[in-house]
C-alpha atoms as a PDB file:
ATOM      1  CA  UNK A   1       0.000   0.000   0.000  1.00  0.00           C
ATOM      2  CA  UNK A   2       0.931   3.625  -0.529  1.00  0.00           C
ATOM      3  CA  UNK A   3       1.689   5.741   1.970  1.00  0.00           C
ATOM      4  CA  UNK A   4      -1.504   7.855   3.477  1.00  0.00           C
ATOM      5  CA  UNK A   5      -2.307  10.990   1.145  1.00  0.00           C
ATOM      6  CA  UNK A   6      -2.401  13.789   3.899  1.00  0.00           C
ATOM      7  CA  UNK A   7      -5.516  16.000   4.474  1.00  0.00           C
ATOM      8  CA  UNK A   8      -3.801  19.052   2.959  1.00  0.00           C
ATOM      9  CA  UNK A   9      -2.839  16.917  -0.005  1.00  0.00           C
ATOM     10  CA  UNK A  10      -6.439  15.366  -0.552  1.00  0.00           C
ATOM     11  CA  UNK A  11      -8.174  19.005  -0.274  1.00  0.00           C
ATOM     12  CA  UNK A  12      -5.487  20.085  -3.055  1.00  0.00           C
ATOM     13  CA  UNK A  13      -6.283  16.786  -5.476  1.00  0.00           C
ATOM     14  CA  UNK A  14     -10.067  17.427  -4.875  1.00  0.00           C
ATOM     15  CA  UNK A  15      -9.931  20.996  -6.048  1.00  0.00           C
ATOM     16  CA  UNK A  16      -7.847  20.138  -9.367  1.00  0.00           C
ATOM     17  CA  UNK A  17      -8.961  17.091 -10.358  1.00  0.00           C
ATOM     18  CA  UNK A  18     -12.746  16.732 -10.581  1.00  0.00           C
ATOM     19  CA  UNK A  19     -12.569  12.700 -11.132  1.00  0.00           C
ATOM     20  CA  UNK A  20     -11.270  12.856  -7.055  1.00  0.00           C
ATOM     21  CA  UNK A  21     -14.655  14.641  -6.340  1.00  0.00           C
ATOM     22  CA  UNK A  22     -17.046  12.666  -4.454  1.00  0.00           C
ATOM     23  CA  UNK A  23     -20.793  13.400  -4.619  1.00  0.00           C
ATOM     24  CA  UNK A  24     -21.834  14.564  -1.352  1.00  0.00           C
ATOM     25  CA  UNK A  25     -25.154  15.519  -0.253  1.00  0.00           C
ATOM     26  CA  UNK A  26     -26.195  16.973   3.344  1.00  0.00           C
ATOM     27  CA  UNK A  27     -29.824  17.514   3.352  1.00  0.00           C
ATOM     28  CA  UNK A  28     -30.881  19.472   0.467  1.00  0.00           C
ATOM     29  CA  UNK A  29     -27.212  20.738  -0.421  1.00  0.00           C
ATOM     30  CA  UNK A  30     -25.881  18.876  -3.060  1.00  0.00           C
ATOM     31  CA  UNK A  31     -21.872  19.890  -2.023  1.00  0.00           C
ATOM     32  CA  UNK A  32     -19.521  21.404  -4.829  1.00  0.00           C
ATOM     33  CA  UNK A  33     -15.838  21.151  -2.928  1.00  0.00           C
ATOM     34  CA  UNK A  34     -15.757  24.487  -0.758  1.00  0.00           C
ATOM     35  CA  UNK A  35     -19.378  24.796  -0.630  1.00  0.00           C
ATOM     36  CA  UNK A  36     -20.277  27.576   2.213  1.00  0.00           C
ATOM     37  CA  UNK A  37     -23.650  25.941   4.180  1.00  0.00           C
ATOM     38  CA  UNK A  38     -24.818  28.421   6.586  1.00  0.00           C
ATOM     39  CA  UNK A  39     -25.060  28.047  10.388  1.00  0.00           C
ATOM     40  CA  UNK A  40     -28.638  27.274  10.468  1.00  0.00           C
ATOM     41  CA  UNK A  41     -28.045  24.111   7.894  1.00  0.00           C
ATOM     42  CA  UNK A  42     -24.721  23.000   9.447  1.00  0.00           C
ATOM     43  CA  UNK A  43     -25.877  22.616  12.657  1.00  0.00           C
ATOM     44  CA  UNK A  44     -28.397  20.236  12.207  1.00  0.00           C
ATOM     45  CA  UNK A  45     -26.799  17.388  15.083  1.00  0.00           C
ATOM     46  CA  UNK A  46     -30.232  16.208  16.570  1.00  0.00           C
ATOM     47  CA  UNK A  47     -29.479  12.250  14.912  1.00  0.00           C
ATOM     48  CA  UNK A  48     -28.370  13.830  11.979  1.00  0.00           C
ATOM     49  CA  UNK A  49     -29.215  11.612   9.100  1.00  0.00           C
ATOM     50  CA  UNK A  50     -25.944  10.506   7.527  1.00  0.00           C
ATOM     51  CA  UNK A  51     -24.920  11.845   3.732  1.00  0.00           C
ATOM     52  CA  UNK A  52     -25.758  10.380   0.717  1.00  0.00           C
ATOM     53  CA  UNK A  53     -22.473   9.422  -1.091  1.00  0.00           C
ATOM     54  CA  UNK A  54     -22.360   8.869  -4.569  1.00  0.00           C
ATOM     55  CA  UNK A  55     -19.612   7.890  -7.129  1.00  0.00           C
ATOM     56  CA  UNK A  56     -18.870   8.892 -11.391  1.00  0.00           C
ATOM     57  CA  UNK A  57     -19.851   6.263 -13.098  1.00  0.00           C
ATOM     58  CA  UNK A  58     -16.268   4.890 -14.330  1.00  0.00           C
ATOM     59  CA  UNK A  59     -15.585   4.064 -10.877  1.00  0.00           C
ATOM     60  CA  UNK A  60     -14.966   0.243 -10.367  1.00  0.00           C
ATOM     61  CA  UNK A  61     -17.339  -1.966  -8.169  1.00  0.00           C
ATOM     62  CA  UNK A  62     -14.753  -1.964  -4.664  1.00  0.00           C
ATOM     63  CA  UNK A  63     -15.814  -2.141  -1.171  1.00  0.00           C
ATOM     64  CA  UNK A  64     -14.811   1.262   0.372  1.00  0.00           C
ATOM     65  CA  UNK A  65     -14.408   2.972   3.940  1.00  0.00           C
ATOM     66  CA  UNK A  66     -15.302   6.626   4.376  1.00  0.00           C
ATOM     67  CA  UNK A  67     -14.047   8.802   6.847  1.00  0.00           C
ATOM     68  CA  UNK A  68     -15.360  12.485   7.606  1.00  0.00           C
ATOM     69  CA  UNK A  69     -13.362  15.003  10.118  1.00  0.00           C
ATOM     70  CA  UNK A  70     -13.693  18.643  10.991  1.00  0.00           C
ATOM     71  CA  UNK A  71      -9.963  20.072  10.485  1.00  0.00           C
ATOM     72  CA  UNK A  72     -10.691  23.236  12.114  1.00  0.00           C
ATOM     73  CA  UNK A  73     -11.962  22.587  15.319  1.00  0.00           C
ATOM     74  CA  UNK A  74     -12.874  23.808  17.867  1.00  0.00           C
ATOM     75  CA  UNK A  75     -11.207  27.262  15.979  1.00  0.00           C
ATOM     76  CA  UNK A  76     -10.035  27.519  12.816  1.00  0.00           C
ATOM     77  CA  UNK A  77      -7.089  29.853  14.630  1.00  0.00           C
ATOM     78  CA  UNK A  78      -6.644  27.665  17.445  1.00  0.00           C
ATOM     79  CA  UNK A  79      -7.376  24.075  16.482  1.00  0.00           C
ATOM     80  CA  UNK A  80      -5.917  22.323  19.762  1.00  0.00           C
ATOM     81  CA  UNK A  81      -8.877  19.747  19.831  1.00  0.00           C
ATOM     82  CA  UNK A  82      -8.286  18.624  16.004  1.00  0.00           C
ATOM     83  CA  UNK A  83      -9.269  17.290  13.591  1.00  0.00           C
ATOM     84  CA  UNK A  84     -12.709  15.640  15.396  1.00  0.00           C
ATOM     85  CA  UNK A  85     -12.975  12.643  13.587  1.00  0.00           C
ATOM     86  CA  UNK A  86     -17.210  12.833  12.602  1.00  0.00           C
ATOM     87  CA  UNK A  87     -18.064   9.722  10.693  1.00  0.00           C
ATOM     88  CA  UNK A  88     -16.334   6.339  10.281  1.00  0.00           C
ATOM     89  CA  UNK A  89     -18.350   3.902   7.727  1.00  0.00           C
ATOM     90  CA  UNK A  90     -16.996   0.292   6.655  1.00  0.00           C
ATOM     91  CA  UNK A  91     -18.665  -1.846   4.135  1.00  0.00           C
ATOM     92  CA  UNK A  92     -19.845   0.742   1.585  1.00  0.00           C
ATOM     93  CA  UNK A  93     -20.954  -0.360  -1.508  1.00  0.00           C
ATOM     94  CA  UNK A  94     -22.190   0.928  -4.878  1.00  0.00           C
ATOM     95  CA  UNK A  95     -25.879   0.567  -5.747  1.00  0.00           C
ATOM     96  CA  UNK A  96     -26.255   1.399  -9.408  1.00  0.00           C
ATOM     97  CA  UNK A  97     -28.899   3.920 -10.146  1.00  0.00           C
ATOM     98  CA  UNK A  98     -31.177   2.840 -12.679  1.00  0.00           C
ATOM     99  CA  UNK A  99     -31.676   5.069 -15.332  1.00  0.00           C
ATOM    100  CA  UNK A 100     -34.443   6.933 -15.935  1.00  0.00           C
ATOM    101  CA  UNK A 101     -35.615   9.357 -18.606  1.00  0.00           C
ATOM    102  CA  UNK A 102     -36.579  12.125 -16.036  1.00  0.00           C
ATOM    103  CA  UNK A 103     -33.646  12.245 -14.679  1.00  0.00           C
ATOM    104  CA  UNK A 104     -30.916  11.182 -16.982  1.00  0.00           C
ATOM    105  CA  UNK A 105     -27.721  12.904 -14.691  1.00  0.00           C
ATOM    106  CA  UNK A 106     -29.162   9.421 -12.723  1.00  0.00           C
ATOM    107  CA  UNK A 107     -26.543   7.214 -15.975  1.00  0.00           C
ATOM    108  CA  UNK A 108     -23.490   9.315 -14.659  1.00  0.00           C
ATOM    109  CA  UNK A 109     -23.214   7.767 -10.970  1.00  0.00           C
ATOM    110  CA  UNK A 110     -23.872   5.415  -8.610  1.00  0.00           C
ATOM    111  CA  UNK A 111     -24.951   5.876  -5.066  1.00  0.00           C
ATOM    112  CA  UNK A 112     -22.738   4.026  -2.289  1.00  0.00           C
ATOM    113  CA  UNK A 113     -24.663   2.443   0.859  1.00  0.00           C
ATOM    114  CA  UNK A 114     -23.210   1.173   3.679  1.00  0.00           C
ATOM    115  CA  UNK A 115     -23.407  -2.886   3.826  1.00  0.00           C
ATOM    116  CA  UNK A 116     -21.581  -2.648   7.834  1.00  0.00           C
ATOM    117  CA  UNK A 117     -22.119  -1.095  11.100  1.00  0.00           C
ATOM    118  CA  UNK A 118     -20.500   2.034  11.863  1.00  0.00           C
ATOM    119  CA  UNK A 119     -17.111   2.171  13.650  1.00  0.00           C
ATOM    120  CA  UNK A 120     -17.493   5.717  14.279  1.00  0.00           C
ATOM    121  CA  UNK A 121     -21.305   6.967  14.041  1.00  0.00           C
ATOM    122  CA  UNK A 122     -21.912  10.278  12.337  1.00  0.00           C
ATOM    123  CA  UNK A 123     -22.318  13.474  13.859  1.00  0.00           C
ATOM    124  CA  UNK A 124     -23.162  16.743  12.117  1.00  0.00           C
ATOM    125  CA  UNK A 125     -20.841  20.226  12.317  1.00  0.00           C
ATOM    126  CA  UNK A 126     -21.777  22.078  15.317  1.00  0.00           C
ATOM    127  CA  UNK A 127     -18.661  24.637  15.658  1.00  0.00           C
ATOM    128  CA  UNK A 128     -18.925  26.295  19.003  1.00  0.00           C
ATOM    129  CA  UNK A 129     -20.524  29.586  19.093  1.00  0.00           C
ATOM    130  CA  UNK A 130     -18.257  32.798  17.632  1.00  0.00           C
ATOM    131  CA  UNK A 131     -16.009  30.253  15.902  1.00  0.00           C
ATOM    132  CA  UNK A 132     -15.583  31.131  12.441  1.00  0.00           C
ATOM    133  CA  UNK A 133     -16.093  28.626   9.658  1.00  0.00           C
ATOM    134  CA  UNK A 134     -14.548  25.197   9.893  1.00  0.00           C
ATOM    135  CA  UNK A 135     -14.069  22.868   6.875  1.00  0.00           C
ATOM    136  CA  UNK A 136     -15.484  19.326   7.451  1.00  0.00           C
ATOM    137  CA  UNK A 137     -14.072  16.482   4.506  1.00  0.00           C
ATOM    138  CA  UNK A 138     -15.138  13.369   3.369  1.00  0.00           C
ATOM    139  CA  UNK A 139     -12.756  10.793   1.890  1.00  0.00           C
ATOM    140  CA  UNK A 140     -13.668   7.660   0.727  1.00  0.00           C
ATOM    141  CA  UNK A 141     -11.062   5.106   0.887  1.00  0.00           C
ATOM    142  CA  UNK A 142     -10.587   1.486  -0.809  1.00  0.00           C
ATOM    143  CA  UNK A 143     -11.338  -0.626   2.241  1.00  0.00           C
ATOM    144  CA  UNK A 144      -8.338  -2.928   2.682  1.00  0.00           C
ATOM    145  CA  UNK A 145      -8.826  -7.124   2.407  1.00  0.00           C
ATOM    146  CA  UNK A 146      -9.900  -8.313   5.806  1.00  0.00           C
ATOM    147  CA  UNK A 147     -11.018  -5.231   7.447  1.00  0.00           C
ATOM    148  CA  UNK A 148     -12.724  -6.029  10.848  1.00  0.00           C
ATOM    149  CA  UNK A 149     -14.999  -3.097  11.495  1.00  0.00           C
ATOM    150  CA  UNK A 150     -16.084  -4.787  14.731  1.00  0.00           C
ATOM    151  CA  UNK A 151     -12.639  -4.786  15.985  1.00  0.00           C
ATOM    152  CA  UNK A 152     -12.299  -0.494  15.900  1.00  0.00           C
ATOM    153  CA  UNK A 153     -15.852   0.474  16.901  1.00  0.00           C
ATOM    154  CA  UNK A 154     -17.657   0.662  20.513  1.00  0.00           C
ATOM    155  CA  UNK A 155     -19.126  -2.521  21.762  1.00  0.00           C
ATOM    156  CA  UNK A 156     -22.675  -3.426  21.222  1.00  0.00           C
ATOM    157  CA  UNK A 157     -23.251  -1.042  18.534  1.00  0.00           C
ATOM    158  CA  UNK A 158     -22.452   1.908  20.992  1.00  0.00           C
ATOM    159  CA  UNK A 159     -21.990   5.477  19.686  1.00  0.00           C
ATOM    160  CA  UNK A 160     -18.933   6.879  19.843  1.00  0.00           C
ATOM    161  CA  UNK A 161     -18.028   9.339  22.371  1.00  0.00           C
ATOM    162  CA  UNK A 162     -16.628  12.607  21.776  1.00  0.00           C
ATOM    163  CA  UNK A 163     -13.660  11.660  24.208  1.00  0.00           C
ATOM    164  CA  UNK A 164     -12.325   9.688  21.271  1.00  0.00           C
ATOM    165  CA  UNK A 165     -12.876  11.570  18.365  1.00  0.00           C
ATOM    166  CA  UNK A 166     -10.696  14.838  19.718  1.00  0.00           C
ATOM    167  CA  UNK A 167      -7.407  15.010  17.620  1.00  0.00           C
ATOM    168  CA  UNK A 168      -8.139  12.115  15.313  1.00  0.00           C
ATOM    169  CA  UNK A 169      -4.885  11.048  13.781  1.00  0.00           C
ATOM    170  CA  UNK A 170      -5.783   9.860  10.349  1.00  0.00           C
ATOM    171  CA  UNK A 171      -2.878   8.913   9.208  1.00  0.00           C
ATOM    172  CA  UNK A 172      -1.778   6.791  11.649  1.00  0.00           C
ATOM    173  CA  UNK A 173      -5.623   5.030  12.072  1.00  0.00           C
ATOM    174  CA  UNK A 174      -4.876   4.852   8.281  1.00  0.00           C
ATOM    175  CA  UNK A 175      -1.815   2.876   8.545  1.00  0.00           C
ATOM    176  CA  UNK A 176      -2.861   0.636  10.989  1.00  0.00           C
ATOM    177  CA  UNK A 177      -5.509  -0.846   9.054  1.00  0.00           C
ATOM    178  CA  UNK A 178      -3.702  -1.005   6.250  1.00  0.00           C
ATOM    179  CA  UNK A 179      -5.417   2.298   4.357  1.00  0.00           C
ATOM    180  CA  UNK A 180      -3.888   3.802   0.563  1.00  0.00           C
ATOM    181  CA  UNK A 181      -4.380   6.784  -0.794  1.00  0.00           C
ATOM    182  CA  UNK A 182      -7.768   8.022  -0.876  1.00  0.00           C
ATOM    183  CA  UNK A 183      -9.748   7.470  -3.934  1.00  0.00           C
ATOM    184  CA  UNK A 184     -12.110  10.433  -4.224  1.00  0.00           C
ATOM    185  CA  UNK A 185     -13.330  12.994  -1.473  1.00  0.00           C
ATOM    186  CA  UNK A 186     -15.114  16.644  -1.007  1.00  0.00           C
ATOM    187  CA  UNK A 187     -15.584  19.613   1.657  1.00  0.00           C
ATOM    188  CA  UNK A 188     -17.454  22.502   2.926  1.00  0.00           C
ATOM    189  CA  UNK A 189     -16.948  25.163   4.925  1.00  0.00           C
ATOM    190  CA  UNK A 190     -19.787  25.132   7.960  1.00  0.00           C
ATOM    191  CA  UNK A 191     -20.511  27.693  10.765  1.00  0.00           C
END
């Protein structure tokens, strides 16, 4: 495996190469990379529903892993608490879209849905109050042979606590379960 693609790196791939964009929709916001949503949308964290992930159609058939952190927090000019790791998904799958003549963008991807339980459950952006904008990203990540979810999430099915999401060291999680580069990803900026 390659070594782990660092945040910095992925944001910079996603905003010059548009076949490492990931379709990413948060309630009605369908996200272009950079994407302001404000405050009032963004801080939607009462069992926030989790995005709807899709994939251009080229991409192959793979079992994938996403992975969603806020780099900014809990301030963008002092962020001693990050990144807070927000979503950890195993087992995601593509389920083609069939095609339909109403909606024919529906032949150019396919929507991923996860085929696992969580390892780290999702939580919406909720910057604290007077923080200025904070980017959350999404990368989606082949998931390597033999992953055991199980083995990395709370017992029983348990949320995650925020205790363990603080200063989420992706690279290293990344290399101990064997992760590559990412394959495709996407951001926003939330307040």
């Amino acid at each position: 495996m390659s070594s782990i693609t660092t945040i910095e790196q992925a944001l910079s791939l996603i905003e010059n190469d548009s076949s490492k964009v990931l379709g990413l929709k948060i309630g009605s916001h369908t996200i272009k990379p950079g994407q302001y949503i404000p405050r009032a949308e963004a801080n939607k964290t009462r069992r926030p529903i989790t995005p709807d992930l899709t994939l251009p159609s080229n991409t192959t058939d793979k079992t994938y892993i996403a992975i969603s952190l806020d780099i900014d927090a809990p301030f963008p000019s002092l962020p001693i608490l990050g990144p807070i790791l927000h979503w950890i998904q195993p087992g995601i799958r593509l389920q083609q879209t069939p095609y339909s003549p109403s909606s024919p963008s529906s032949s150019s991807s396919s929507t991923l849905q996860p085929t696992a339980p969580f390892v780290a459950n999702y939580i919406g952006p909720a910057p604290p109050p007077g923080s200025a904008p904070h980017r959350y990203v999404f990368l989606l990540y082949e998931q390597p042979e033999g992953f055991a979810g199980e083995r990395y999430a709370p017992k029983d099915g348990r949320e995650l606590s925020n205790w363990y999401r603080m200063r989420f060291d992706l690279g290293e999680w990344g290399r101990g379960v064997g992760l590559g580069d990412f394959a495709v990803g996407n951001w926003f900026v939330g307040n």
